[in-house]
Each structure stands twice: as structure tokens, then as C-alpha cells.
N, C-alpha and C. Protein backbone atom coordinates (compact mmCIF):
# COMPACT_ATOMS: atom_id res chain seq x y z
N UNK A 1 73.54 37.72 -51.63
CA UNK A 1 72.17 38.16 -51.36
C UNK A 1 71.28 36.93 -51.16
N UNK A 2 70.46 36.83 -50.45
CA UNK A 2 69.81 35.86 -49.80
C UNK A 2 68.27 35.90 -50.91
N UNK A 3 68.37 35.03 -51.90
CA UNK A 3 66.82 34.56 -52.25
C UNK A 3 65.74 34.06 -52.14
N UNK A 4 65.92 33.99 -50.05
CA UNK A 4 64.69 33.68 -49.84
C UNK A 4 64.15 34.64 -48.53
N UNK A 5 64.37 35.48 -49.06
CA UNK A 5 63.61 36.59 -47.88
C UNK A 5 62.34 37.03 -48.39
N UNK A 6 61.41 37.06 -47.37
CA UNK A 6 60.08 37.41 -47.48
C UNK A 6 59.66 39.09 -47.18
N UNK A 7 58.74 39.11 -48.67
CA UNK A 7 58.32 40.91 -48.50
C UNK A 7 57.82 40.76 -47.06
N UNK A 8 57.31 42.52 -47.45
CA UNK A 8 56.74 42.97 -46.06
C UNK A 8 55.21 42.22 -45.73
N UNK A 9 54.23 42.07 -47.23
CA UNK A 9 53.06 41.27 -47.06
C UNK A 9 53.16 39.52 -46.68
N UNK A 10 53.80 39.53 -46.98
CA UNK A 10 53.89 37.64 -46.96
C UNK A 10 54.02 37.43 -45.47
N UNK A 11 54.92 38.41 -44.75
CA UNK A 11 55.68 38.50 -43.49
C UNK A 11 54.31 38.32 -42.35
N UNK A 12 53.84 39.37 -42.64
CA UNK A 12 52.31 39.90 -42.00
C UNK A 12 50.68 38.41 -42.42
N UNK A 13 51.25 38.44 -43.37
CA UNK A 13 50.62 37.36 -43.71
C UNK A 13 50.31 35.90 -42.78
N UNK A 14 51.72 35.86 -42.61
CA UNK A 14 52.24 34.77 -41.87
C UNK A 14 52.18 34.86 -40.24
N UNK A 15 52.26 36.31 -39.80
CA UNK A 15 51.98 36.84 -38.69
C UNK A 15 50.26 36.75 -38.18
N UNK A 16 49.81 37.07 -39.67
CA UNK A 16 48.51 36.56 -38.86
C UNK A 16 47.92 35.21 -39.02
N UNK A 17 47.94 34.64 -39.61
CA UNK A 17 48.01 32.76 -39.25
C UNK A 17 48.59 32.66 -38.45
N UNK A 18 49.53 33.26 -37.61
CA UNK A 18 50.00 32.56 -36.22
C UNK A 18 49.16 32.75 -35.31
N UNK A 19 48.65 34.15 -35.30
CA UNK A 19 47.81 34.91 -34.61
C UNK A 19 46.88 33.80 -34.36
N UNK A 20 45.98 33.80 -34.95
CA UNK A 20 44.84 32.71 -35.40
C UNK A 20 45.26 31.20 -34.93
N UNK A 21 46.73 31.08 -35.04
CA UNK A 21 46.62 29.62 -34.70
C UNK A 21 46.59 29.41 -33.31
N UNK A 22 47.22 30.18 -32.54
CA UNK A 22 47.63 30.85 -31.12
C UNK A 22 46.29 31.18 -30.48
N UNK A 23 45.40 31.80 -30.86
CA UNK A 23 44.42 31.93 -30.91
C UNK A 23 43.75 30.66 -30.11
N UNK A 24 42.81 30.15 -31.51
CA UNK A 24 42.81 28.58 -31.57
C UNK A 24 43.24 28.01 -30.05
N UNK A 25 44.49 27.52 -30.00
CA UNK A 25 45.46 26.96 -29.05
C UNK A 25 44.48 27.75 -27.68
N UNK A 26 44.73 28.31 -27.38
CA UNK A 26 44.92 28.99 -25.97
C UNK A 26 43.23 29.08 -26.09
N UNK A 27 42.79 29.02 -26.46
CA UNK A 27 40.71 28.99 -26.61
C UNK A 27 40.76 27.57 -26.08
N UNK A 28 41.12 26.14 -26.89
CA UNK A 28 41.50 25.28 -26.50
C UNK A 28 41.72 24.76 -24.83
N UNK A 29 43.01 25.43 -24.61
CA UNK A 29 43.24 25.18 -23.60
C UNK A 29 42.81 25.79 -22.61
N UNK A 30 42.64 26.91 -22.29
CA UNK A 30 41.12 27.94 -21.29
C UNK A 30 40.08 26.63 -21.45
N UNK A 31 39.97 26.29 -22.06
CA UNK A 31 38.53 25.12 -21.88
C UNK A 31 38.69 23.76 -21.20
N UNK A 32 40.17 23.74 -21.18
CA UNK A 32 40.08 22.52 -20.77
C UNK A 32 41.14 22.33 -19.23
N UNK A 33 41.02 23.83 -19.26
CA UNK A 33 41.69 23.93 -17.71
C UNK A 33 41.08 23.15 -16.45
N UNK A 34 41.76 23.22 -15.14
CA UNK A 34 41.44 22.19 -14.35
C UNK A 34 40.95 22.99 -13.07
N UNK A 35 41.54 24.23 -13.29
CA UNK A 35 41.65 25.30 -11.67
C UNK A 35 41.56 26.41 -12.68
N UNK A 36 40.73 27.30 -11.48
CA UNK A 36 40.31 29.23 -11.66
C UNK A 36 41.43 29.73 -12.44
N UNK A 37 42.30 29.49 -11.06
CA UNK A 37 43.69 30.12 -11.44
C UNK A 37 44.63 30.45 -12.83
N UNK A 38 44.51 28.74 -13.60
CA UNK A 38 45.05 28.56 -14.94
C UNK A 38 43.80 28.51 -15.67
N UNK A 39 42.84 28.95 -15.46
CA UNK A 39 42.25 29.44 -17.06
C UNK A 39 42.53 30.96 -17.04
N UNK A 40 42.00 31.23 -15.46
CA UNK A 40 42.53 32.95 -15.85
C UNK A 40 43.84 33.29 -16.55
N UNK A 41 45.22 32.78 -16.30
CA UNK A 41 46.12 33.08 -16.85
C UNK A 41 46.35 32.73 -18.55
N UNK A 42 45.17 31.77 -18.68
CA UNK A 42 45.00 30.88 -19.96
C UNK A 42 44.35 32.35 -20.86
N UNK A 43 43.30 32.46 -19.76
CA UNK A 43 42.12 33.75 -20.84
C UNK A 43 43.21 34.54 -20.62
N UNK A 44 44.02 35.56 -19.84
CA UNK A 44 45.04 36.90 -20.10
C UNK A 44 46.14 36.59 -21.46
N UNK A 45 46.31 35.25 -21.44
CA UNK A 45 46.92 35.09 -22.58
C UNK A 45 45.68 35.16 -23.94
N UNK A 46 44.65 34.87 -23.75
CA UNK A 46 44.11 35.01 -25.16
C UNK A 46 43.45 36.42 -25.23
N UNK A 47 43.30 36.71 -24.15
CA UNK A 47 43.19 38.21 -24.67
C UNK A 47 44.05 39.04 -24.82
N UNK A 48 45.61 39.04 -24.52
CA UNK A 48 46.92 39.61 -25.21
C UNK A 48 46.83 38.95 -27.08
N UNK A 49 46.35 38.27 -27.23
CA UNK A 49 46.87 37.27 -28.38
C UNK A 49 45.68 38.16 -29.27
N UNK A 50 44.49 38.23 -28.75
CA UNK A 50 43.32 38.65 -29.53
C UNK A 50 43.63 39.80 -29.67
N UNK A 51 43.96 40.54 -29.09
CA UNK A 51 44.57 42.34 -29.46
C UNK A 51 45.92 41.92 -30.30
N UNK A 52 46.92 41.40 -30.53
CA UNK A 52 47.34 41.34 -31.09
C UNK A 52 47.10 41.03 -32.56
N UNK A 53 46.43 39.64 -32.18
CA UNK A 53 45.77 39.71 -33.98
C UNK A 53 44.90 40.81 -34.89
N UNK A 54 43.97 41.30 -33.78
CA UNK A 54 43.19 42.62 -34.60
C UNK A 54 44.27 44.00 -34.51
N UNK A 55 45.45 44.15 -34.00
CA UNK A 55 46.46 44.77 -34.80
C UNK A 55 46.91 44.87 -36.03
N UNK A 56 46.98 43.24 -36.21
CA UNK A 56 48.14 42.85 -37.43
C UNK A 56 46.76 42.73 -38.35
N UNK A 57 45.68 42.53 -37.87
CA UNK A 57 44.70 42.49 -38.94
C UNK A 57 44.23 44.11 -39.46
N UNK A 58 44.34 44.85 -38.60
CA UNK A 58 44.27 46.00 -38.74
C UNK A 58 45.38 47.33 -39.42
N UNK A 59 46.84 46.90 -39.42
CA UNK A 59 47.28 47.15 -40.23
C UNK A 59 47.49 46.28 -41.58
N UNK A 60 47.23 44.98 -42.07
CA UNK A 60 47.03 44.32 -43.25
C UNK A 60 45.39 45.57 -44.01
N UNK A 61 44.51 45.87 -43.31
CA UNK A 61 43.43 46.12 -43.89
C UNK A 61 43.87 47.51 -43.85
N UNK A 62 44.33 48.50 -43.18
CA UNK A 62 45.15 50.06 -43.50
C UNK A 62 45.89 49.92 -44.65
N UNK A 63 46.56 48.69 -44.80
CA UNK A 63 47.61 48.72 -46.26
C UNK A 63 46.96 48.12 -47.38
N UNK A 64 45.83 47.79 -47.30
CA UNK A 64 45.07 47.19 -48.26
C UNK A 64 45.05 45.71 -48.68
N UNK A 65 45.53 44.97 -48.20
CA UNK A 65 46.49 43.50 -48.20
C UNK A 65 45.29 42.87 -47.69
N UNK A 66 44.07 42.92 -46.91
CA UNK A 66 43.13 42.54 -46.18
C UNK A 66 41.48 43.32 -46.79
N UNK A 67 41.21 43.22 -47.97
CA UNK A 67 39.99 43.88 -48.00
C UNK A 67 38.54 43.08 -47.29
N UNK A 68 37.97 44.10 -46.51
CA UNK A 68 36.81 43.60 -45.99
C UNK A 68 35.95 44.53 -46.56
N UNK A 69 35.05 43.97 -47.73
CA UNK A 69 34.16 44.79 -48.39
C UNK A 69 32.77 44.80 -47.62
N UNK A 70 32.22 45.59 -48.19
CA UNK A 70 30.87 45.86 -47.03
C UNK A 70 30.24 45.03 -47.83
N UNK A 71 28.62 44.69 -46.65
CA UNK A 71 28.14 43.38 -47.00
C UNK A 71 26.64 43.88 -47.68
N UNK A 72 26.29 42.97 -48.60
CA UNK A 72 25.12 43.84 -48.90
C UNK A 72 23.88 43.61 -47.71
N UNK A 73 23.04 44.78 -47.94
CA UNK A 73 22.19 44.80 -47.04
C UNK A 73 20.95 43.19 -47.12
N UNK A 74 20.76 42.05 -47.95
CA UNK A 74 20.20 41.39 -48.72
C UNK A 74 21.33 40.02 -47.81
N UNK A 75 22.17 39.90 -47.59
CA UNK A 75 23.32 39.11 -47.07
C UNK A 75 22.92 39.22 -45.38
N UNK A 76 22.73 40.33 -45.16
CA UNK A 76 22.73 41.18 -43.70
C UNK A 76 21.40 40.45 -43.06
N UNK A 77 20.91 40.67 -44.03
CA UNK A 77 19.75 40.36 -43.35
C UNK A 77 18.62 38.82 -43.67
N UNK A 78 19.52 37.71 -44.69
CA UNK A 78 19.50 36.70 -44.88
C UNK A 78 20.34 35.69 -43.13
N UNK A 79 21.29 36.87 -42.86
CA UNK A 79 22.12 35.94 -41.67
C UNK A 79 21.23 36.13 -40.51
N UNK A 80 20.97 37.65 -40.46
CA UNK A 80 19.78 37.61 -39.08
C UNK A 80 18.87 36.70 -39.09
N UNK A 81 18.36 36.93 -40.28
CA UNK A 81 17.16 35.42 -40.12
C UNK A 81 17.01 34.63 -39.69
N UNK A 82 18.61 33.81 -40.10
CA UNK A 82 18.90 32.20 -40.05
C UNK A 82 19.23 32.27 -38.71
N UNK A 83 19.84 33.43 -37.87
CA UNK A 83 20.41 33.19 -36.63
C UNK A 83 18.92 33.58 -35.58
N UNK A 84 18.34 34.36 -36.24
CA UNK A 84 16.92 34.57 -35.48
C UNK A 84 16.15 32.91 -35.27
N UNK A 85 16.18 31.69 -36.16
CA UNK A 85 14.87 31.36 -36.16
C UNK A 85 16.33 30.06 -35.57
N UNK A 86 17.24 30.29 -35.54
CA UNK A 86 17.98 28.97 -34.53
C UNK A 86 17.97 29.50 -32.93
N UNK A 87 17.62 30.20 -32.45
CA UNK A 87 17.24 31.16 -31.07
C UNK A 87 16.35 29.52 -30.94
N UNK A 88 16.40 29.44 -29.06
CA UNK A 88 15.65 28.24 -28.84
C UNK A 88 14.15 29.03 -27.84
């Protein structure tokens, strides 16, 4: 029996740090393309990659492994502020 196999959370876990790193990467490189052509294929890859991650993020938060608690209304509206009065 193999003692280093990973549960089902760790697995997913790890799935989404790739997500994210992949992510990252391909944002990266869309930016620093040279021609139309290869960023478009650059962006179809990050938008396959971005649906993928809010999958795996979306079943981590169905199984509970991902809690996103609601924010208080006092938080909510401390961020509008700060993002209101950086507006140029």
C-alpha cells in the first residue's frame, strides 16, 4: 500500500494553486505578446483556465473545503470608500 497518496482535499487543493499559477502565467504572457493573433490565442487560453479554476473553486466551496463567509456590511463599505476616493 502506497503511503503517500493524497486525499480527495489536498488533491483539489493542489488543483487549485495550479489553476492560479496558470492563471498568473498566461495573464503574463497575453501582455507581453507581440501580434493580435498570439494574444488572442494567449486570452482563449486564459479564459479556458479561468473557468476552470472557478470550477475547482466552486466545487472546494460546495464541499466546504473553501469557506467564503459573507462580508460585513462595515468592511463593504470601508472598501467602496477607499476605491471611491482613488477614482482620478
Amino acid at each position: 500500500m502506497n503511503s503517500c497518496t493524497m486525499q480527495d482535499q489536498e488533491l483539489i487543493n493542489d488543483l487549485l494553486a495550479s489553476e492560479k499559477m496558470l492563471t498568473g502565467t498566461y495573464n503574463t504572457f497575453t501582455n507581453e505578446c507581440a501580434t493580435q493573433q498570439v494574444r488572442d490565442e494567449f486570452l482563449n487560453l486564459l479564459n479556458e483556465e479561468h473557468q476552470m479554476q472557478a470550477d475547482v473553486f466552486s466545487e472546494m466551496k460546495k464541499r466546504g473545503w473553501y469557506p467564503t463567509p459573507a462580508a460585513q456590511q462595515q468592511m463593504i463599505d470601508q472598501a467602496r470608500q477607499k476605491f471611491q476616493n482613488a477614482k482620478p
